[in-house]
PDB file of N, CA and C in Angstrom:
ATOM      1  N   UNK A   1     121.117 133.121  44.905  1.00  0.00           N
ATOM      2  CA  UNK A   1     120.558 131.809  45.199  1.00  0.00           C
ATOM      3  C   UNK A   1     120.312 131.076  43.892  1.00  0.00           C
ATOM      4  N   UNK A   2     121.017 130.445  43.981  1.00  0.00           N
ATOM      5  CA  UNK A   2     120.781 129.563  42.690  1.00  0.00           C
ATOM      6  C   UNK A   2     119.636 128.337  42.495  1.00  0.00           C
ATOM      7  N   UNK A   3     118.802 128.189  41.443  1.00  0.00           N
ATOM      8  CA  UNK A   3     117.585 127.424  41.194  1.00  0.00           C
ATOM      9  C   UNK A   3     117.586 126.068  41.027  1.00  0.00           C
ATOM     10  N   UNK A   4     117.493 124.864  41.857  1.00  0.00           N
ATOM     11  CA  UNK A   4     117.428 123.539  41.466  1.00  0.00           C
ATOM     12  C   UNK A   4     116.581 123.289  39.552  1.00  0.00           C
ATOM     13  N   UNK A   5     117.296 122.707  38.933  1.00  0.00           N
ATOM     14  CA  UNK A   5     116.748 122.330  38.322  1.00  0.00           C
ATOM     15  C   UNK A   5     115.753 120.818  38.204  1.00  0.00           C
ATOM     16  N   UNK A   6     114.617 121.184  37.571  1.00  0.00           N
ATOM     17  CA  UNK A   6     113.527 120.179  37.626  1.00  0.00           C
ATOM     18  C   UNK A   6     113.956 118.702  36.264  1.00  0.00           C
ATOM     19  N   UNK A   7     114.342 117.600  36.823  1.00  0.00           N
ATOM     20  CA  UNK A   7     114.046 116.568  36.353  1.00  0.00           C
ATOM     21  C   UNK A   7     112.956 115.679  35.949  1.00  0.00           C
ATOM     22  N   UNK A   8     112.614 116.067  34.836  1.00  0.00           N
ATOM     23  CA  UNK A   8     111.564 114.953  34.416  1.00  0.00           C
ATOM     24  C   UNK A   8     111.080 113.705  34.334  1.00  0.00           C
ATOM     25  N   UNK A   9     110.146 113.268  35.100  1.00  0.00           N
ATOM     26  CA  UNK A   9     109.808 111.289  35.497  1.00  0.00           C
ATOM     27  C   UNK A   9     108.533 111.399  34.674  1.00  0.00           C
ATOM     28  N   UNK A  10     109.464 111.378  33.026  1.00  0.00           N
ATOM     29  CA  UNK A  10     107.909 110.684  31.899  1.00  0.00           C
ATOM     30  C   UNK A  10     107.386 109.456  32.146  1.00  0.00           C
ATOM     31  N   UNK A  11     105.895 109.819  31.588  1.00  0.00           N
ATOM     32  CA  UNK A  11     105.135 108.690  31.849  1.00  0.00           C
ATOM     33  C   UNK A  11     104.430 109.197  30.412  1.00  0.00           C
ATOM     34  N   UNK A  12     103.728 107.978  29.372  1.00  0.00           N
ATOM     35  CA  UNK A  12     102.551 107.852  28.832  1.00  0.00           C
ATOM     36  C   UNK A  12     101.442 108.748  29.193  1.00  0.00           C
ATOM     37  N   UNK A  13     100.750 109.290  28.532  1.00  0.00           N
ATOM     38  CA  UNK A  13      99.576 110.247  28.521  1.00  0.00           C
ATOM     39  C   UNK A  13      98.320 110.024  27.949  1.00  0.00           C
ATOM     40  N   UNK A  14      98.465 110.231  26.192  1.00  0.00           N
ATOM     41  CA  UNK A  14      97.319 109.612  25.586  1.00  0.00           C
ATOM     42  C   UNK A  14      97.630 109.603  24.107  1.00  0.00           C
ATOM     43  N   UNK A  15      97.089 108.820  23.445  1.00  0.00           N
ATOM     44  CA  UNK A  15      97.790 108.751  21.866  1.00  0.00           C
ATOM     45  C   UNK A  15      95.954 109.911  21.331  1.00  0.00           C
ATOM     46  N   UNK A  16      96.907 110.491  20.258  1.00  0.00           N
ATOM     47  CA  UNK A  16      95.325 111.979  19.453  1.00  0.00           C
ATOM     48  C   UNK A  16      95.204 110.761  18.205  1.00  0.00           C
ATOM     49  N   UNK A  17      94.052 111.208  17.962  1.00  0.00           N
ATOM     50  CA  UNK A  17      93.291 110.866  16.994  1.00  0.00           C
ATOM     51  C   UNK A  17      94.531 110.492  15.283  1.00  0.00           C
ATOM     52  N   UNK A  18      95.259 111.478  15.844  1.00  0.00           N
ATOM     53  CA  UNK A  18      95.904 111.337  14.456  1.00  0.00           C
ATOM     54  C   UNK A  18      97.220 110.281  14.769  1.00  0.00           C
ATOM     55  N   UNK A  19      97.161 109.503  15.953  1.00  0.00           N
ATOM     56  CA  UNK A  19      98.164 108.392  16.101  1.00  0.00           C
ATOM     57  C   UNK A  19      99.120 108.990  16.902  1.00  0.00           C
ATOM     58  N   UNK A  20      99.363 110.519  17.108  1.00  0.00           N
ATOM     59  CA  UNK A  20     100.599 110.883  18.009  1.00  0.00           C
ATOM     60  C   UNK A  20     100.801 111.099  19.388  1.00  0.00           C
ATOM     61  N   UNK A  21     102.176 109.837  19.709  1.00  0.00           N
ATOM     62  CA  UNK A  21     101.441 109.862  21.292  1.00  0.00           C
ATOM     63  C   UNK A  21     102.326 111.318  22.266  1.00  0.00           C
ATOM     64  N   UNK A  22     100.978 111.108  22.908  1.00  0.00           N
ATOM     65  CA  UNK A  22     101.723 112.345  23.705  1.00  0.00           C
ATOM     66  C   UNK A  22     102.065 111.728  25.503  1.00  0.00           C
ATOM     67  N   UNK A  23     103.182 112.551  26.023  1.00  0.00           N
ATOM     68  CA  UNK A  23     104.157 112.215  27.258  1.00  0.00           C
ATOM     69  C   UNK A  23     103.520 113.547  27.969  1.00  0.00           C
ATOM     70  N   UNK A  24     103.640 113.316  29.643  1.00  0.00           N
ATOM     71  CA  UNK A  24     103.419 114.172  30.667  1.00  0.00           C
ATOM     72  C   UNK A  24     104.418 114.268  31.711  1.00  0.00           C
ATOM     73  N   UNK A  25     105.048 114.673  32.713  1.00  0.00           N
ATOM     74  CA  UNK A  25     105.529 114.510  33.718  1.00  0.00           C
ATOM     75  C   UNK A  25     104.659 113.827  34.767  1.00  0.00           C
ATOM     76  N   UNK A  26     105.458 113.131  35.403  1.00  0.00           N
ATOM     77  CA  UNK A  26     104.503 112.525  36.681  1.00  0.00           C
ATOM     78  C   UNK A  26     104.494 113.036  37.597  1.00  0.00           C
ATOM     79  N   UNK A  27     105.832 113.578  37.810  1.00  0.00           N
ATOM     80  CA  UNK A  27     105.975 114.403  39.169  1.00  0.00           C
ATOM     81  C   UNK A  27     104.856 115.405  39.229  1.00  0.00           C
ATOM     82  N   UNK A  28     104.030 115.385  40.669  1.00  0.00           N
ATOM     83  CA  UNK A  28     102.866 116.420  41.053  1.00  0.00           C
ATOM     84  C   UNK A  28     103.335 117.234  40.935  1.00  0.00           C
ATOM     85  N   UNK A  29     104.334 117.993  41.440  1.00  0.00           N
ATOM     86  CA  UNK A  29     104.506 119.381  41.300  1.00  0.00           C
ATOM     87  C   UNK A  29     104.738 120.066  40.174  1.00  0.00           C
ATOM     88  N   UNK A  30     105.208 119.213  38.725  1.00  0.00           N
ATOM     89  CA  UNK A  30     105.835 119.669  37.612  1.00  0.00           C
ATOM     90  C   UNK A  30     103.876 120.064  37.348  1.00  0.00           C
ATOM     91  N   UNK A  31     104.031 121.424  36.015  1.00  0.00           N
ATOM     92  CA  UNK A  31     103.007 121.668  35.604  1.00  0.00           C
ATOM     93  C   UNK A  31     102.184 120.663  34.588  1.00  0.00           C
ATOM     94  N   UNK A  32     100.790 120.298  34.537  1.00  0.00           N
ATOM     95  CA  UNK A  32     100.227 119.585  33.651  1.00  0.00           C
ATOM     96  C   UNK A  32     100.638 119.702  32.094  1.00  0.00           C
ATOM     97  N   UNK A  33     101.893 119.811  32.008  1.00  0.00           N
ATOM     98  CA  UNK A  33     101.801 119.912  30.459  1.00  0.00           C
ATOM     99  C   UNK A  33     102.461 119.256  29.326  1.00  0.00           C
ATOM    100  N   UNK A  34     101.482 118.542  28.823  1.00  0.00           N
ATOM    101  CA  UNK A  34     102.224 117.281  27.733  1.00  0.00           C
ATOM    102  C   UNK A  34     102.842 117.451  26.435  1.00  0.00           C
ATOM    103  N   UNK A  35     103.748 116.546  25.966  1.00  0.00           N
ATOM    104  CA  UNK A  35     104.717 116.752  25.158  1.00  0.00           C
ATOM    105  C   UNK A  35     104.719 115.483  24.205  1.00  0.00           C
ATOM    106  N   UNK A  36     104.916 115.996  22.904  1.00  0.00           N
ATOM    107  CA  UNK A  36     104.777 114.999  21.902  1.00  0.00           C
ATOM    108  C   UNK A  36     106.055 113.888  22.285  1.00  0.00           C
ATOM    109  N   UNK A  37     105.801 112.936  21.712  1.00  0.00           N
ATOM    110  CA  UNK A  37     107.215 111.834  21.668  1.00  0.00           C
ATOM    111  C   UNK A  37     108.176 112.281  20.995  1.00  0.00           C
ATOM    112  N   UNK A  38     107.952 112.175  19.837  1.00  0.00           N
ATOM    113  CA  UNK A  38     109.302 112.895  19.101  1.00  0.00           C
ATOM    114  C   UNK A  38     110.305 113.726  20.306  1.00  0.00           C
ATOM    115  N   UNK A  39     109.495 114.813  20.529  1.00  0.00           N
ATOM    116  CA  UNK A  39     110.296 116.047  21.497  1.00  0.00           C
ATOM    117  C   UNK A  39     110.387 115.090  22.386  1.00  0.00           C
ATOM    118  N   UNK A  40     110.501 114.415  23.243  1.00  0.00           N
ATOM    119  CA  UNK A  40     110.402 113.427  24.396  1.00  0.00           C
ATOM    120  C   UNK A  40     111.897 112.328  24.232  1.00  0.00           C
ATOM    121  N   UNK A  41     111.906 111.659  23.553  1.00  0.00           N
ATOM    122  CA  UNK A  41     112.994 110.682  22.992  1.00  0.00           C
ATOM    123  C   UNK A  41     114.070 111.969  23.103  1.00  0.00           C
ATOM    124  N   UNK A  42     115.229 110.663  24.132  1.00  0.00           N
ATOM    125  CA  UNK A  42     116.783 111.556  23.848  1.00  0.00           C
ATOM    126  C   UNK A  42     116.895 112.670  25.013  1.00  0.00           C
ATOM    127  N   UNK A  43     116.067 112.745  25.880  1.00  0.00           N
ATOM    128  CA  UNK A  43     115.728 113.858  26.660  1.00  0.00           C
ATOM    129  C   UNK A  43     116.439 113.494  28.106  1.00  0.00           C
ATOM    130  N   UNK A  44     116.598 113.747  28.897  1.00  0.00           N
ATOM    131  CA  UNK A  44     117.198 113.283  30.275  1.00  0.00           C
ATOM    132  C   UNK A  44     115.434 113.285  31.549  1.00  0.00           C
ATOM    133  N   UNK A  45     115.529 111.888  32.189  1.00  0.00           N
ATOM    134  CA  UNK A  45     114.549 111.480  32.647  1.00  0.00           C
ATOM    135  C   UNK A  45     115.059 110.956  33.846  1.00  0.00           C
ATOM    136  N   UNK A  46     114.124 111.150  35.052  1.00  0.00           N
ATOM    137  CA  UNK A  46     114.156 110.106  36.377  1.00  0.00           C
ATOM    138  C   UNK A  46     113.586 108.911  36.177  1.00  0.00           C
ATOM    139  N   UNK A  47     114.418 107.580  36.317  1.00  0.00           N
ATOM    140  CA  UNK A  47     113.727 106.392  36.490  1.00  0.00           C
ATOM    141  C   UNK A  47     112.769 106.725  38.009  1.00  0.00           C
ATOM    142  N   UNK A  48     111.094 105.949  37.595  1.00  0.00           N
ATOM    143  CA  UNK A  48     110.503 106.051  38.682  1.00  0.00           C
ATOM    144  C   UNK A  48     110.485 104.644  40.203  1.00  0.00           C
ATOM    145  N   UNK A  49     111.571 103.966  39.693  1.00  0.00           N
ATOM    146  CA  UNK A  49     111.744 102.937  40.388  1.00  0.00           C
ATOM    147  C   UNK A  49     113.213 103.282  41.090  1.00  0.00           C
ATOM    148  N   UNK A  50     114.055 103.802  41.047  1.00  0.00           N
ATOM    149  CA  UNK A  50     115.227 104.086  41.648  1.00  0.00           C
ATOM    150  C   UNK A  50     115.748 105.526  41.640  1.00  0.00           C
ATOM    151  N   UNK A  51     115.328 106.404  40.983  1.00  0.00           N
ATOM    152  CA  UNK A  51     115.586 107.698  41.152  1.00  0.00           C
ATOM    153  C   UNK A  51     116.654 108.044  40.761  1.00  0.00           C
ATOM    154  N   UNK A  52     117.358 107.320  39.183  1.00  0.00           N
ATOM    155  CA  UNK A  52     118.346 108.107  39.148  1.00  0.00           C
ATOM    156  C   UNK A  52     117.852 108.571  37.748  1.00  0.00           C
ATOM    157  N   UNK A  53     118.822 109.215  37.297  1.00  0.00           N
ATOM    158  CA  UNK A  53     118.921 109.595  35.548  1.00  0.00           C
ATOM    159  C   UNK A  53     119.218 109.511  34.664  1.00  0.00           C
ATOM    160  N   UNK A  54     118.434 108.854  33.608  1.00  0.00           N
ATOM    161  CA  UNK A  54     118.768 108.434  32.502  1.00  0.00           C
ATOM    162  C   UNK A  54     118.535 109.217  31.026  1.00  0.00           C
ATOM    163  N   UNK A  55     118.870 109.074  29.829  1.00  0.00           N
ATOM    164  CA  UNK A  55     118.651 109.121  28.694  1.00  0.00           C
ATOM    165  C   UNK A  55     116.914 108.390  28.193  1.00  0.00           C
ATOM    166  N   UNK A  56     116.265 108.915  27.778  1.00  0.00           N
ATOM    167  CA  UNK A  56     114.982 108.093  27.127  1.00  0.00           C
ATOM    168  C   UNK A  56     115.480 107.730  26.184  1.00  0.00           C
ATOM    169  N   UNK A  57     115.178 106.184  25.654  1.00  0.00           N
ATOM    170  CA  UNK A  57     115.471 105.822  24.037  1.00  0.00           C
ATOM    171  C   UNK A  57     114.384 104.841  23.793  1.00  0.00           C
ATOM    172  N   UNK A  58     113.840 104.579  22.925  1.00  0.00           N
ATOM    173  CA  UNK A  58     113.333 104.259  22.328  1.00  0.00           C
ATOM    174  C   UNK A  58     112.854 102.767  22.857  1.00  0.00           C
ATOM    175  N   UNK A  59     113.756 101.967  23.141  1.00  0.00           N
ATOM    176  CA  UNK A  59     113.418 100.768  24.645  1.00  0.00           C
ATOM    177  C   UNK A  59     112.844 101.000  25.683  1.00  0.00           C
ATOM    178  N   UNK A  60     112.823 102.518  26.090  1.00  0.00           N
ATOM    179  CA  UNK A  60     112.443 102.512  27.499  1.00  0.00           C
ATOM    180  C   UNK A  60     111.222 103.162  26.745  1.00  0.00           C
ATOM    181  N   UNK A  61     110.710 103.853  25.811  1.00  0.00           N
ATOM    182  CA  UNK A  61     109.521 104.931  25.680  1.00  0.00           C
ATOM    183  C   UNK A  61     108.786 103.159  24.987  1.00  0.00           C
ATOM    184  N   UNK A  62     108.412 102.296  25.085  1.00  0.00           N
ATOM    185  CA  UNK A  62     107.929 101.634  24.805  1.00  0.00           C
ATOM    186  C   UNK A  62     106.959 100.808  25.904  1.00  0.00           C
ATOM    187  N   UNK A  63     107.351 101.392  27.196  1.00  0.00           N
ATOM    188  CA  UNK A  63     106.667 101.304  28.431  1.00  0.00           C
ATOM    189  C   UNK A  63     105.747 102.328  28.479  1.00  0.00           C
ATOM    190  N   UNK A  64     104.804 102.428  29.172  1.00  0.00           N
ATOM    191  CA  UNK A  64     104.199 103.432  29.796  1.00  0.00           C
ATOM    192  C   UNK A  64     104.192 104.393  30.704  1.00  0.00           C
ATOM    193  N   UNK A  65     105.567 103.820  31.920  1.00  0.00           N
ATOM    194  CA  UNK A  65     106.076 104.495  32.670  1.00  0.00           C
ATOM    195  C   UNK A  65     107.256 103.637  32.366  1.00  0.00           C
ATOM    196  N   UNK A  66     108.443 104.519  31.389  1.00  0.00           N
ATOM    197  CA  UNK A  66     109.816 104.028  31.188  1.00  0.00           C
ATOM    198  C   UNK A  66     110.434 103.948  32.606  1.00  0.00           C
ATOM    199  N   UNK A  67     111.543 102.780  32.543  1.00  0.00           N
ATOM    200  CA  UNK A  67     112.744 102.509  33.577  1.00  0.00           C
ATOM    201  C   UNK A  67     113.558 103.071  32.949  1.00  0.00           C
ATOM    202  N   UNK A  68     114.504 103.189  33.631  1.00  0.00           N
ATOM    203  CA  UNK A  68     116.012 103.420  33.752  1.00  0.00           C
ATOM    204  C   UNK A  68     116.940 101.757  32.990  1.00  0.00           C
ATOM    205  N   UNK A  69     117.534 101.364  31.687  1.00  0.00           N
ATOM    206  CA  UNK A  69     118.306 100.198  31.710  1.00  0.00           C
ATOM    207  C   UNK A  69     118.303  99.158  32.963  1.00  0.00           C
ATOM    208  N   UNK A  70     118.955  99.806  34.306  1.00  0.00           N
ATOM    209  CA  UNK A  70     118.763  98.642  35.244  1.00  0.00           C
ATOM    210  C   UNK A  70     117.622  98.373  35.907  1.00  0.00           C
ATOM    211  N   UNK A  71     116.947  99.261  35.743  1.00  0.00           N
ATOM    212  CA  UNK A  71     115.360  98.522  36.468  1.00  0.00           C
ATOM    213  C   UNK A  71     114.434  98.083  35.499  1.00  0.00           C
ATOM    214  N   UNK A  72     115.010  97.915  34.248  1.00  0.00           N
ATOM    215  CA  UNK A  72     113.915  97.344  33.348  1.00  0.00           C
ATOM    216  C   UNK A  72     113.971  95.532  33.847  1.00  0.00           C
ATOM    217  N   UNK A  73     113.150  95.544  33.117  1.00  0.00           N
ATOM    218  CA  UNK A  73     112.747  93.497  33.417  1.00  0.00           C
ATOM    219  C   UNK A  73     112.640  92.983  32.103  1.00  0.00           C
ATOM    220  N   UNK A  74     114.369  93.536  31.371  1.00  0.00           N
ATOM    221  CA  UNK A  74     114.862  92.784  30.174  1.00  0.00           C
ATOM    222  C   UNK A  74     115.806  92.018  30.553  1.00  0.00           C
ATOM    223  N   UNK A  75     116.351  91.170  29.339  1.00  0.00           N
ATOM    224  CA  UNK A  75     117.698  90.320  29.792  1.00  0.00           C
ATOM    225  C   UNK A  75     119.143  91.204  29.745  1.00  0.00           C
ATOM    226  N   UNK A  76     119.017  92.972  29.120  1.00  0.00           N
ATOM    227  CA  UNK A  76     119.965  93.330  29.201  1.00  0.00           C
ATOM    228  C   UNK A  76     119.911  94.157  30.668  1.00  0.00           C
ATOM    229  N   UNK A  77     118.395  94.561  31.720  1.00  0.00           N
ATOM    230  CA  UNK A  77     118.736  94.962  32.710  1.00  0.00           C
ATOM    231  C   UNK A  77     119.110  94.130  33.952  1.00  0.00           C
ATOM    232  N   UNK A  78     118.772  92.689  33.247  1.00  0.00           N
ATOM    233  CA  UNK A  78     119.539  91.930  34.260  1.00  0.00           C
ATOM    234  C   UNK A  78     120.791  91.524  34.274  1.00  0.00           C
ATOM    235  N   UNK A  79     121.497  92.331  32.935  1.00  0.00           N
ATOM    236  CA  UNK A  79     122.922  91.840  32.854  1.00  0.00           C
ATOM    237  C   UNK A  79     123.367  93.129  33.671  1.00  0.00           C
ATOM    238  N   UNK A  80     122.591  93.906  33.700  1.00  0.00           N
ATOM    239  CA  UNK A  80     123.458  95.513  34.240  1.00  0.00           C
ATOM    240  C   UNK A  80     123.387  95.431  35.747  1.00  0.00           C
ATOM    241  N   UNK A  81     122.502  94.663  36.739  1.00  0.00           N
ATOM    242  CA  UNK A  81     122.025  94.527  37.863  1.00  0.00           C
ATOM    243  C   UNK A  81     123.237  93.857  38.062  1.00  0.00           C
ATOM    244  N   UNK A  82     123.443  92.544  37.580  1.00  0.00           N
ATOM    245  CA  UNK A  82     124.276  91.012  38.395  1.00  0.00           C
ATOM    246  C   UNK A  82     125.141  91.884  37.764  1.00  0.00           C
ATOM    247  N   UNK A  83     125.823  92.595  36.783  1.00  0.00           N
ATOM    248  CA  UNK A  83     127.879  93.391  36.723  1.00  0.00           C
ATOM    249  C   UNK A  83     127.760  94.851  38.126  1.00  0.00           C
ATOM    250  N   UNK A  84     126.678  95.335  38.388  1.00  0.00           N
ATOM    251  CA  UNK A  84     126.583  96.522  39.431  1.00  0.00           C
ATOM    252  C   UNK A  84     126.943  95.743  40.608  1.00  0.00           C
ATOM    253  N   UNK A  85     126.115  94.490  40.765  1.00  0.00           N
ATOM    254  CA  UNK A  85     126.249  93.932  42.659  1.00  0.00           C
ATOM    255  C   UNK A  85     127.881  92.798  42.048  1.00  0.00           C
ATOM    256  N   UNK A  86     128.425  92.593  41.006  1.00  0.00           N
ATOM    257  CA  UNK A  86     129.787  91.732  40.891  1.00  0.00           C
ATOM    258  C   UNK A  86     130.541  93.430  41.163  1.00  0.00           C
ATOM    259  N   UNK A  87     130.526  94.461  40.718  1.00  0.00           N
ATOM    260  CA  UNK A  87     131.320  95.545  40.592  1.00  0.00           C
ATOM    261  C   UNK A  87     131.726  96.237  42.050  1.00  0.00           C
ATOM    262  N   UNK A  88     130.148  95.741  42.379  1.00  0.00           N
ATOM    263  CA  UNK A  88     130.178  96.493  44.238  1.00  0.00           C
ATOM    264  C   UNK A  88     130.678  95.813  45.071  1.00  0.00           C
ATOM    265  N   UNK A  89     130.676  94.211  45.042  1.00  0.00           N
ATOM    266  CA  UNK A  89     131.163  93.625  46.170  1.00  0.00           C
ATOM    267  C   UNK A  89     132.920  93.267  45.697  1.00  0.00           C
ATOM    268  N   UNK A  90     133.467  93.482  44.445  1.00  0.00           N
ATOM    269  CA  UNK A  90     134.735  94.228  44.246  1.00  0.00           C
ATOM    270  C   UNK A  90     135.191  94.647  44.880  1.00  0.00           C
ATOM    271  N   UNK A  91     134.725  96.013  44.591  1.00  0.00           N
ATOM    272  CA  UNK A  91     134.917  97.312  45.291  1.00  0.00           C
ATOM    273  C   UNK A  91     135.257  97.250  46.694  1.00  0.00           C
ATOM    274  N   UNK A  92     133.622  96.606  47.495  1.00  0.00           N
ATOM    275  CA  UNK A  92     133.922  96.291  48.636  1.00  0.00           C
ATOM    276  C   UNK A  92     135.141  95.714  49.136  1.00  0.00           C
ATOM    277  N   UNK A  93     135.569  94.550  48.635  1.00  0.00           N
ATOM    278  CA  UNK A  93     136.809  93.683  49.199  1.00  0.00           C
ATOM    279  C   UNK A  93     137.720  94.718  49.021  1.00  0.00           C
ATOM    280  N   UNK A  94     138.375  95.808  47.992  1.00  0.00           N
ATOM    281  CA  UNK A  94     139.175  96.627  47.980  1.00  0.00           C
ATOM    282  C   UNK A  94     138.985  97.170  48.785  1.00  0.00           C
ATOM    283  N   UNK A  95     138.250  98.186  49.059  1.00  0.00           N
ATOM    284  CA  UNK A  95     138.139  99.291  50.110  1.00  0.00           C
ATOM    285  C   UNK A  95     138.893  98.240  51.319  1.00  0.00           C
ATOM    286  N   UNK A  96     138.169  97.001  51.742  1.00  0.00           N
ATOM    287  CA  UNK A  96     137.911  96.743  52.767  1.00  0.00           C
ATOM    288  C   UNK A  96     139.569  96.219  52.936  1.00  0.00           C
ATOM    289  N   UNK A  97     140.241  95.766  51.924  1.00  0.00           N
ATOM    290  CA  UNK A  97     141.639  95.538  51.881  1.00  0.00           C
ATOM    291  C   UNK A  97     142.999  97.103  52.232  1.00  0.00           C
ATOM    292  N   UNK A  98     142.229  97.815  51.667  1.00  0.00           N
ATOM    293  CA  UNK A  98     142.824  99.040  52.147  1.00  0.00           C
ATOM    294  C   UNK A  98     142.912  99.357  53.600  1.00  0.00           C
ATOM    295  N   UNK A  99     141.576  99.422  54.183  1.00  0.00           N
ATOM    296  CA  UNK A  99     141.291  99.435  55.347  1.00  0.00           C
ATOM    297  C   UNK A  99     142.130  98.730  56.317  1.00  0.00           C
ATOM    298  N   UNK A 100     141.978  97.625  56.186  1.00  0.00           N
ATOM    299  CA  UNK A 100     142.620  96.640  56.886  1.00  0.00           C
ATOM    300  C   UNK A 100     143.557  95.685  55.896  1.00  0.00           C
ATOM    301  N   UNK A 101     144.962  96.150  56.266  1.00  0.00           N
ATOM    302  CA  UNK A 101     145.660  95.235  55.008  1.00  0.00           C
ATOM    303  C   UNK A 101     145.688  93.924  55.833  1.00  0.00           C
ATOM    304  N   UNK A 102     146.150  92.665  54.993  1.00  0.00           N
ATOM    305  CA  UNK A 102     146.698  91.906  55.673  1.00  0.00           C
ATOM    306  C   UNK A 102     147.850  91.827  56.562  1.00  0.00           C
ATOM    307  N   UNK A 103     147.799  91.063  58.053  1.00  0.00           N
ATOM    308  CA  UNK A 103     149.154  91.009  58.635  1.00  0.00           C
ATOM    309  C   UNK A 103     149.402  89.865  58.814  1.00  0.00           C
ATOM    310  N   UNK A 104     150.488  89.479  58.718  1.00  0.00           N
ATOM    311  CA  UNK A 104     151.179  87.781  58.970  1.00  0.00           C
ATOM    312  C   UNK A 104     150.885  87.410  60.223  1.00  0.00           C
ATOM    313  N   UNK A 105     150.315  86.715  60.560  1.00  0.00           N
ATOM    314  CA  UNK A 105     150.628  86.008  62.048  1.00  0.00           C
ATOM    315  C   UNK A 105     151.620  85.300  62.531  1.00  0.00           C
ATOM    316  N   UNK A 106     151.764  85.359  63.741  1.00  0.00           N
ATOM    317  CA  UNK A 106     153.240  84.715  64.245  1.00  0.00           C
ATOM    318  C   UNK A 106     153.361  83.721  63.928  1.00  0.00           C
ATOM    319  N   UNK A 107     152.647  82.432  63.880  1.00  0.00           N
ATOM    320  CA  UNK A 107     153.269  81.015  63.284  1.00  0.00           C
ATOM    321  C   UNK A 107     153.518  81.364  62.023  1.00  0.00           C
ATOM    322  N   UNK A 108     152.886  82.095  61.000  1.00  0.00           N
ATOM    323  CA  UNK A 108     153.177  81.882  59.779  1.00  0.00           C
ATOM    324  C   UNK A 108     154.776  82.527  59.633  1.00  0.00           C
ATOM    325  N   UNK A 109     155.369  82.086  58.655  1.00  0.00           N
ATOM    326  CA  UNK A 109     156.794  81.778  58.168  1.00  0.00           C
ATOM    327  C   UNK A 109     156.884  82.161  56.776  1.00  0.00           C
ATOM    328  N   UNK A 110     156.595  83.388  56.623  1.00  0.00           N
ATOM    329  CA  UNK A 110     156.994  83.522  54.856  1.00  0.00           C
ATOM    330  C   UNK A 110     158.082  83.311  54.176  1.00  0.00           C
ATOM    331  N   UNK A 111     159.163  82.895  54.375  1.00  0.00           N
ATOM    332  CA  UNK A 111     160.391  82.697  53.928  1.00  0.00           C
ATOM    333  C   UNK A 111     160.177  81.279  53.353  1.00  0.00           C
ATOM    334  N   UNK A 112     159.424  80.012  53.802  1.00  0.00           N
ATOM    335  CA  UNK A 112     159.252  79.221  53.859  1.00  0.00           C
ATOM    336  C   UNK A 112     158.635  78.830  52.158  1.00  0.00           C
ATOM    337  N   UNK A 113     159.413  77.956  51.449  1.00  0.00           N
ATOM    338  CA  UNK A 113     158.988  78.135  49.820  1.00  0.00           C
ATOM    339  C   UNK A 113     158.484  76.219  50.016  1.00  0.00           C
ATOM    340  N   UNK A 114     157.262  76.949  49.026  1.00  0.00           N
ATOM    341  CA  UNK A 114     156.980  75.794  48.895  1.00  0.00           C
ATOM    342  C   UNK A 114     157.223  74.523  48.505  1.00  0.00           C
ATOM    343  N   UNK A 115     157.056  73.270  48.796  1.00  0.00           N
ATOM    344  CA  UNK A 115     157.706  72.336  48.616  1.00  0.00           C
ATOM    345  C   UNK A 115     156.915  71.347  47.098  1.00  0.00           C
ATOM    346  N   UNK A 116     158.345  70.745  45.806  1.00  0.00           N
ATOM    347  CA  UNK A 116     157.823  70.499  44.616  1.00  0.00           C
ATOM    348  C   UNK A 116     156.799  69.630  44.578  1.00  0.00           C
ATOM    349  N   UNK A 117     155.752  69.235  44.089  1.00  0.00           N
ATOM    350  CA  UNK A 117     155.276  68.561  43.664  1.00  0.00           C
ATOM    351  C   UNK A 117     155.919  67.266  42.696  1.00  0.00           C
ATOM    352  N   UNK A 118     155.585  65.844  43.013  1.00  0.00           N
ATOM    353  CA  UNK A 118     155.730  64.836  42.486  1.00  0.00           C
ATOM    354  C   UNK A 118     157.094  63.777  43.280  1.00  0.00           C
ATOM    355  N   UNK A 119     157.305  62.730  42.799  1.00  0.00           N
ATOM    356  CA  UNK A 119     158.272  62.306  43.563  1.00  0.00           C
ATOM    357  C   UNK A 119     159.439  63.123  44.359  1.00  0.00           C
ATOM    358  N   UNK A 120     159.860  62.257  45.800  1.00  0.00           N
ATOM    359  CA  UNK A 120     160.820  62.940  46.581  1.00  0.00           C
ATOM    360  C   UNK A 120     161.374  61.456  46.695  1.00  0.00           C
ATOM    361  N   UNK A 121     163.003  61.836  46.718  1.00  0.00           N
ATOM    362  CA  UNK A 121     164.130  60.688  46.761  1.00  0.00           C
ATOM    363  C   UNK A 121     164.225  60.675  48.046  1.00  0.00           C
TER     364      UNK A 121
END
């Protein structure tokens, strides 16, 4: 039986006396036990707003409870949001073109070339 491994959803803890801040897991079940920043940065993390997994860097440990790039409420996670929903509804029309290709309908006449533009004698 093989063991799920535990993903970490850092959050802020408390800065010590000597300026160094220290990180905890949020998740209840993970054990109470906090971790300097240094060790923290670069680490693989659950965003706590969408649940997926990211890299910590140095943008996101500047929160208290870091996002994930697209759920931050910068101008670069709103560039990653509006290219995800332009990328998906893509996608969509493909799939949905696969699915259902186009078929000609009976009036239409594809042989039929279009006619030039500009004067006709």
């Amino acid at each position: 039986m093989s063991e799920e491994t535990h993903i970490h959803t850092y959050e802020f803890a408390y800065k010590n006396k000597d300026g160094t801040e220290m990180w905890r897991c949020a998740d209840p079940t993970c054990p109470p036990k906090k971790y300097r920043a240094d060790l923290v940065r670069d680490k693989l993390s659950k965003c706590p707003s969408c649940e997926h997994s990211y890299v910590l860097d140095r943008e996101s440990m500047r929160r208290r409870r870091p996002k994930c790039p697209r759920c931050r409420d910068t101008r670069e996670g709103k560039l990653a949001r509006t290219a995800g929903k332009i990328a998906g509804s893509l996608l969509d029309d493909i799939l949905l073109e696969e699915e259902f290709p186009k078929v000609p309908f009976p009036g239409d006449n594809p042989k039929q070339e279009p006619k030039p533009e500009g004067k006709t004698l």
